[in-house]
C-alpha atoms as a PDB file:
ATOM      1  CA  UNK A   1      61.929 -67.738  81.905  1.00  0.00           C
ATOM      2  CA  UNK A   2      64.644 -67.747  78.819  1.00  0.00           C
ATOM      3  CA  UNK A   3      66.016 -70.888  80.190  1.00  0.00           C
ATOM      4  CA  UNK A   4      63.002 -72.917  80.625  1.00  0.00           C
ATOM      5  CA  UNK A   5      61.621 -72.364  77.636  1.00  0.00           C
ATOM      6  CA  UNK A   6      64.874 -73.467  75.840  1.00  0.00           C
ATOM      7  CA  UNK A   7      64.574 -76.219  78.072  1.00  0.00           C
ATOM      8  CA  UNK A   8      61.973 -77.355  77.231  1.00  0.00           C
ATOM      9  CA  UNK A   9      62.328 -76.562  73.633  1.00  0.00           C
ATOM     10  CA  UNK A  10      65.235 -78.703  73.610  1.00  0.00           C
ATOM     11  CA  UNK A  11      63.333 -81.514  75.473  1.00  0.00           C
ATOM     12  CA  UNK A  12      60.390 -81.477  72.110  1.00  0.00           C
ATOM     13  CA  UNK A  13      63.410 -81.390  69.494  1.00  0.00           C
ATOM     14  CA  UNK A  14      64.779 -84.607  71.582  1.00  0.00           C
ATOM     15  CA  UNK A  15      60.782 -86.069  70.678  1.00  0.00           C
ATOM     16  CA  UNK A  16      61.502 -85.163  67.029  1.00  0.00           C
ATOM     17  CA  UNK A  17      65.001 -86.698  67.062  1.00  0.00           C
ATOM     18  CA  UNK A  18      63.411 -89.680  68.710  1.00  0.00           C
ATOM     19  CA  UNK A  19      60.256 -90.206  66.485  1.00  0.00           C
ATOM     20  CA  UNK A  20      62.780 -89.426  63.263  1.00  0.00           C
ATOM     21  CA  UNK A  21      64.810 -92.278  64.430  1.00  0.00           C
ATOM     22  CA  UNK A  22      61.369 -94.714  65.133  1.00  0.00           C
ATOM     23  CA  UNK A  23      61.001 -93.475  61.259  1.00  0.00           C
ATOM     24  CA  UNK A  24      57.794 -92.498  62.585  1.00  0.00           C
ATOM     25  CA  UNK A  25      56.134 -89.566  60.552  1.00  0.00           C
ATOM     26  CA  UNK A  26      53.146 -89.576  62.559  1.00  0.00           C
ATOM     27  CA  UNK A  27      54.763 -88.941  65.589  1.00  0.00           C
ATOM     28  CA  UNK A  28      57.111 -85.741  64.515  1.00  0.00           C
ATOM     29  CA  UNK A  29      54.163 -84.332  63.230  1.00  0.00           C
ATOM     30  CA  UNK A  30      52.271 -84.244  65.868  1.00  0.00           C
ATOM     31  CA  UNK A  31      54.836 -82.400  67.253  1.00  0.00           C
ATOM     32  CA  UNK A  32      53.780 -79.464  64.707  1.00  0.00           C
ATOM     33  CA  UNK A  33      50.821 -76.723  65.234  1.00  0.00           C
ATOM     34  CA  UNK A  34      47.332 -77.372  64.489  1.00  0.00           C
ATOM     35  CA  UNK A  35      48.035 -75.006  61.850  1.00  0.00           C
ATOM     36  CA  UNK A  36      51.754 -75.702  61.289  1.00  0.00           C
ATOM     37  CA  UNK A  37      53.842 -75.003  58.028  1.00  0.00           C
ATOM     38  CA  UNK A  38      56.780 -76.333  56.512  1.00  0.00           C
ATOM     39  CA  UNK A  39      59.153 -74.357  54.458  1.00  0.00           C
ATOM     40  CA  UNK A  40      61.541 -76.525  53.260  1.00  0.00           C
ATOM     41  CA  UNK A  41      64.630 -75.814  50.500  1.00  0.00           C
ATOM     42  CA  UNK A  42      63.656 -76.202  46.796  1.00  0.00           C
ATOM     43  CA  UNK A  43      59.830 -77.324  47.584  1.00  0.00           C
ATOM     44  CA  UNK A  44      56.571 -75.520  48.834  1.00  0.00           C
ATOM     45  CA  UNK A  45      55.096 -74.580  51.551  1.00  0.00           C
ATOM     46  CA  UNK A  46      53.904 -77.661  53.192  1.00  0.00           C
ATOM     47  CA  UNK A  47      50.334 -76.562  55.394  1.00  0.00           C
ATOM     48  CA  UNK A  48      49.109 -79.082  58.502  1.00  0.00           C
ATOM     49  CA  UNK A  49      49.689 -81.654  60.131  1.00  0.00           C
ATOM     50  CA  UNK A  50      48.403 -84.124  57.481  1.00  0.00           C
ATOM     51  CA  UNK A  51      50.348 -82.891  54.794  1.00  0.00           C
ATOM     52  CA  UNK A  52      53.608 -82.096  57.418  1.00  0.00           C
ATOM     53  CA  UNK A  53      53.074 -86.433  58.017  1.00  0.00           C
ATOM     54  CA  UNK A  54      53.365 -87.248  54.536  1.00  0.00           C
ATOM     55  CA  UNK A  55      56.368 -85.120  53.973  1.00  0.00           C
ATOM     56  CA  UNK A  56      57.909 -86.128  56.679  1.00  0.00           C
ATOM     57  CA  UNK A  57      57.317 -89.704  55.342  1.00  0.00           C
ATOM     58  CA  UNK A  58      58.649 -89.197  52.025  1.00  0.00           C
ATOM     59  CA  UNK A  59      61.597 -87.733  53.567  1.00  0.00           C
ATOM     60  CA  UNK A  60      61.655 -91.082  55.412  1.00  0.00           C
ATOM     61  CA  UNK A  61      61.378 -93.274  52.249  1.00  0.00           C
ATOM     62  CA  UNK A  62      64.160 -91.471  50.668  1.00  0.00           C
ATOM     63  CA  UNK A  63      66.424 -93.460  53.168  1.00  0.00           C
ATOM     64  CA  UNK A  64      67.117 -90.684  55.846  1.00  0.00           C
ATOM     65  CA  UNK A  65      67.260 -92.411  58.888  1.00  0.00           C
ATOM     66  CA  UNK A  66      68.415 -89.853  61.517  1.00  0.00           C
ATOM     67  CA  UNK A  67      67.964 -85.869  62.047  1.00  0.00           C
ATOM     68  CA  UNK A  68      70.239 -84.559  65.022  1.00  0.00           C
ATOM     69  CA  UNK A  69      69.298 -80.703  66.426  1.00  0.00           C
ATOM     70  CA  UNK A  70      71.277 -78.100  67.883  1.00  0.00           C
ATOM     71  CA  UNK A  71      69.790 -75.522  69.649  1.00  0.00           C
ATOM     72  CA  UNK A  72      71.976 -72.329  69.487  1.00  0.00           C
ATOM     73  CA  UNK A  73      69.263 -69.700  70.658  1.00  0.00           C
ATOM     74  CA  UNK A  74      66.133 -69.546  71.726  1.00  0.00           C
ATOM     75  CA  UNK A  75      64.309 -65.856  72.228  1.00  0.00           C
ATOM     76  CA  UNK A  76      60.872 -66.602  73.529  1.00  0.00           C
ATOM     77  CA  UNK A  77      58.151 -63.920  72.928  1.00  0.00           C
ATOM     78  CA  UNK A  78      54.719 -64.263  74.449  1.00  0.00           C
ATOM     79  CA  UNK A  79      52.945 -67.786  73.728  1.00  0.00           C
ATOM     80  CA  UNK A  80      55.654 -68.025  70.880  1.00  0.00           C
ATOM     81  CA  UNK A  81      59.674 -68.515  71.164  1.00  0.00           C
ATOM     82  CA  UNK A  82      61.726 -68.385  67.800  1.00  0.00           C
ATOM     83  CA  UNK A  83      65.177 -70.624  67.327  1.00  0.00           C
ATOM     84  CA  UNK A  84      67.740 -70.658  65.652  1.00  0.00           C
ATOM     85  CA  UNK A  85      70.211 -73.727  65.272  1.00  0.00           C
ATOM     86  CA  UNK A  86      71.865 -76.188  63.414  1.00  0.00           C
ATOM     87  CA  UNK A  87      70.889 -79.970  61.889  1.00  0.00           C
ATOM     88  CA  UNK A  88      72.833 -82.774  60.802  1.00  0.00           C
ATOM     89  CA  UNK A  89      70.521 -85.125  58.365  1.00  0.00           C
ATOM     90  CA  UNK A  90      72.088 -88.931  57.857  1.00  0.00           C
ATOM     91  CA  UNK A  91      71.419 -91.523  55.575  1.00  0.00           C
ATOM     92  CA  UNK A  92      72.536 -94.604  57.361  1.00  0.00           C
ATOM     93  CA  UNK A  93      75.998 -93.651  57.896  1.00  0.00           C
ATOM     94  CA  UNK A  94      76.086 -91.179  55.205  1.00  0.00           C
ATOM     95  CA  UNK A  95      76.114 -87.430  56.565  1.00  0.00           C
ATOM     96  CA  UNK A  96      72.881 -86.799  54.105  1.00  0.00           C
ATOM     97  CA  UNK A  97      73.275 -82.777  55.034  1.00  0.00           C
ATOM     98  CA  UNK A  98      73.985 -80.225  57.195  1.00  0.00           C
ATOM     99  CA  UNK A  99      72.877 -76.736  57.510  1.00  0.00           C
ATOM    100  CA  UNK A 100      71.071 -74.698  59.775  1.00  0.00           C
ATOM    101  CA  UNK A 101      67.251 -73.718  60.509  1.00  0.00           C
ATOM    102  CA  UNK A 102      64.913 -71.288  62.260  1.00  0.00           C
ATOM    103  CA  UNK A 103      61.782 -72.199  64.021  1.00  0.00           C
ATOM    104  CA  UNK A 104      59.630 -70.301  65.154  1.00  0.00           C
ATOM    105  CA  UNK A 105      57.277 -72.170  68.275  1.00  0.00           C
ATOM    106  CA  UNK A 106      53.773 -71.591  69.714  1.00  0.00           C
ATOM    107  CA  UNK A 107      53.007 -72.699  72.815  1.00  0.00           C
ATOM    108  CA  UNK A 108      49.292 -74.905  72.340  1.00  0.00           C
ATOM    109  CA  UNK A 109      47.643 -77.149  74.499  1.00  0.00           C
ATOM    110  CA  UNK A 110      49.988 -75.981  77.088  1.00  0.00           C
ATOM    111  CA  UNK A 111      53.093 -77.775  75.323  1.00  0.00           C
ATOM    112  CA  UNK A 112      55.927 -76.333  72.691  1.00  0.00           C
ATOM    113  CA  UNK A 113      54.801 -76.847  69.185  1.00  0.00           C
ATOM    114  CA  UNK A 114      56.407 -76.261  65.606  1.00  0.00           C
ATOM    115  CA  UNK A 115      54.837 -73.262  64.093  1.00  0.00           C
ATOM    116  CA  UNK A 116      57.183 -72.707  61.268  1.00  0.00           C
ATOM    117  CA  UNK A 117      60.159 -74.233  61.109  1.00  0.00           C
ATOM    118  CA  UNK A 118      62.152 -73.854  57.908  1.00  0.00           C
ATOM    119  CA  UNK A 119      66.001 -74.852  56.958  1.00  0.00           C
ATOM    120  CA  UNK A 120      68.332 -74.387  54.875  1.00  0.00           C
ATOM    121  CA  UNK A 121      71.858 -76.033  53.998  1.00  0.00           C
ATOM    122  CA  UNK A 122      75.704 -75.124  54.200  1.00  0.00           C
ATOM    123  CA  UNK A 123      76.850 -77.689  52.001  1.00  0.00           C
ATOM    124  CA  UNK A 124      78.349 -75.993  49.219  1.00  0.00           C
ATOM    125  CA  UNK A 125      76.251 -75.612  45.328  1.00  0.00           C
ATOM    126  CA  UNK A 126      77.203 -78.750  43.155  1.00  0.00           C
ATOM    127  CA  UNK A 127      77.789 -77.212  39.521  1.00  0.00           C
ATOM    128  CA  UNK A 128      74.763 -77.131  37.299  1.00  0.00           C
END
């Protein structure tokens, strides 16, 4: 059971690799929740899949190009599964960030979807 559900885990963060790379916001959000949530680093909460789009498109318009996703774990627990793994965020050829996130996933309409997913980076603090 652990393995299939990282399977196929793994299969929707290839869609949101995919759809990231299309630059197509629409696309990665629908691979969120009905009632999904963002919670990115030094923002709000972002709430559904309209305002999860627009972020995403922003993000998109800032000139980041490509998101790459490694799963490290996956522990699933009843319709949900939580994850834990890293992300490399580019910029053209520009390594844009890296860090790592958490997800946690809901299984709806009989497919994998973002509940939370939230992130955070290991590049070190720049000096203030």
């Amino acid at each position: 059971m652990s393995s299939e559900v990282r399977s196929q885990i793994e299969a929707a963060n290839r869609e949101f690799m995919a759809a990231f790379a299309r630059q197509d916001a629409a696309a990665v959000a629908k691979l969120y929740a009905s009632g999904g949530q963002l919670l990115p680093p030094n923002s709000d909460m972002v709430s559904g899949v309209d305002g999860i789009r627009e972020f995403w498109k922003g993000t998109m318009a800032q000139g980041i190009t490509a998101v790459t996703l490694e799963t490290r774990e996956v522990e699933p627990a009843g319709d949900g599964a939580v994850e834990v793994g890293r992300y490399r965020i580019m910029a053209g050829d520009a390594l844009a960030d890296q860090g790592k996130y958490l997800v946690v996933w809901k299984k709806e309409g009989g497919a994998w979807r973002l509940h939370r997913d939230m992130w955070n980076t290991s590049q070190p603090a720049t000096g203030s």
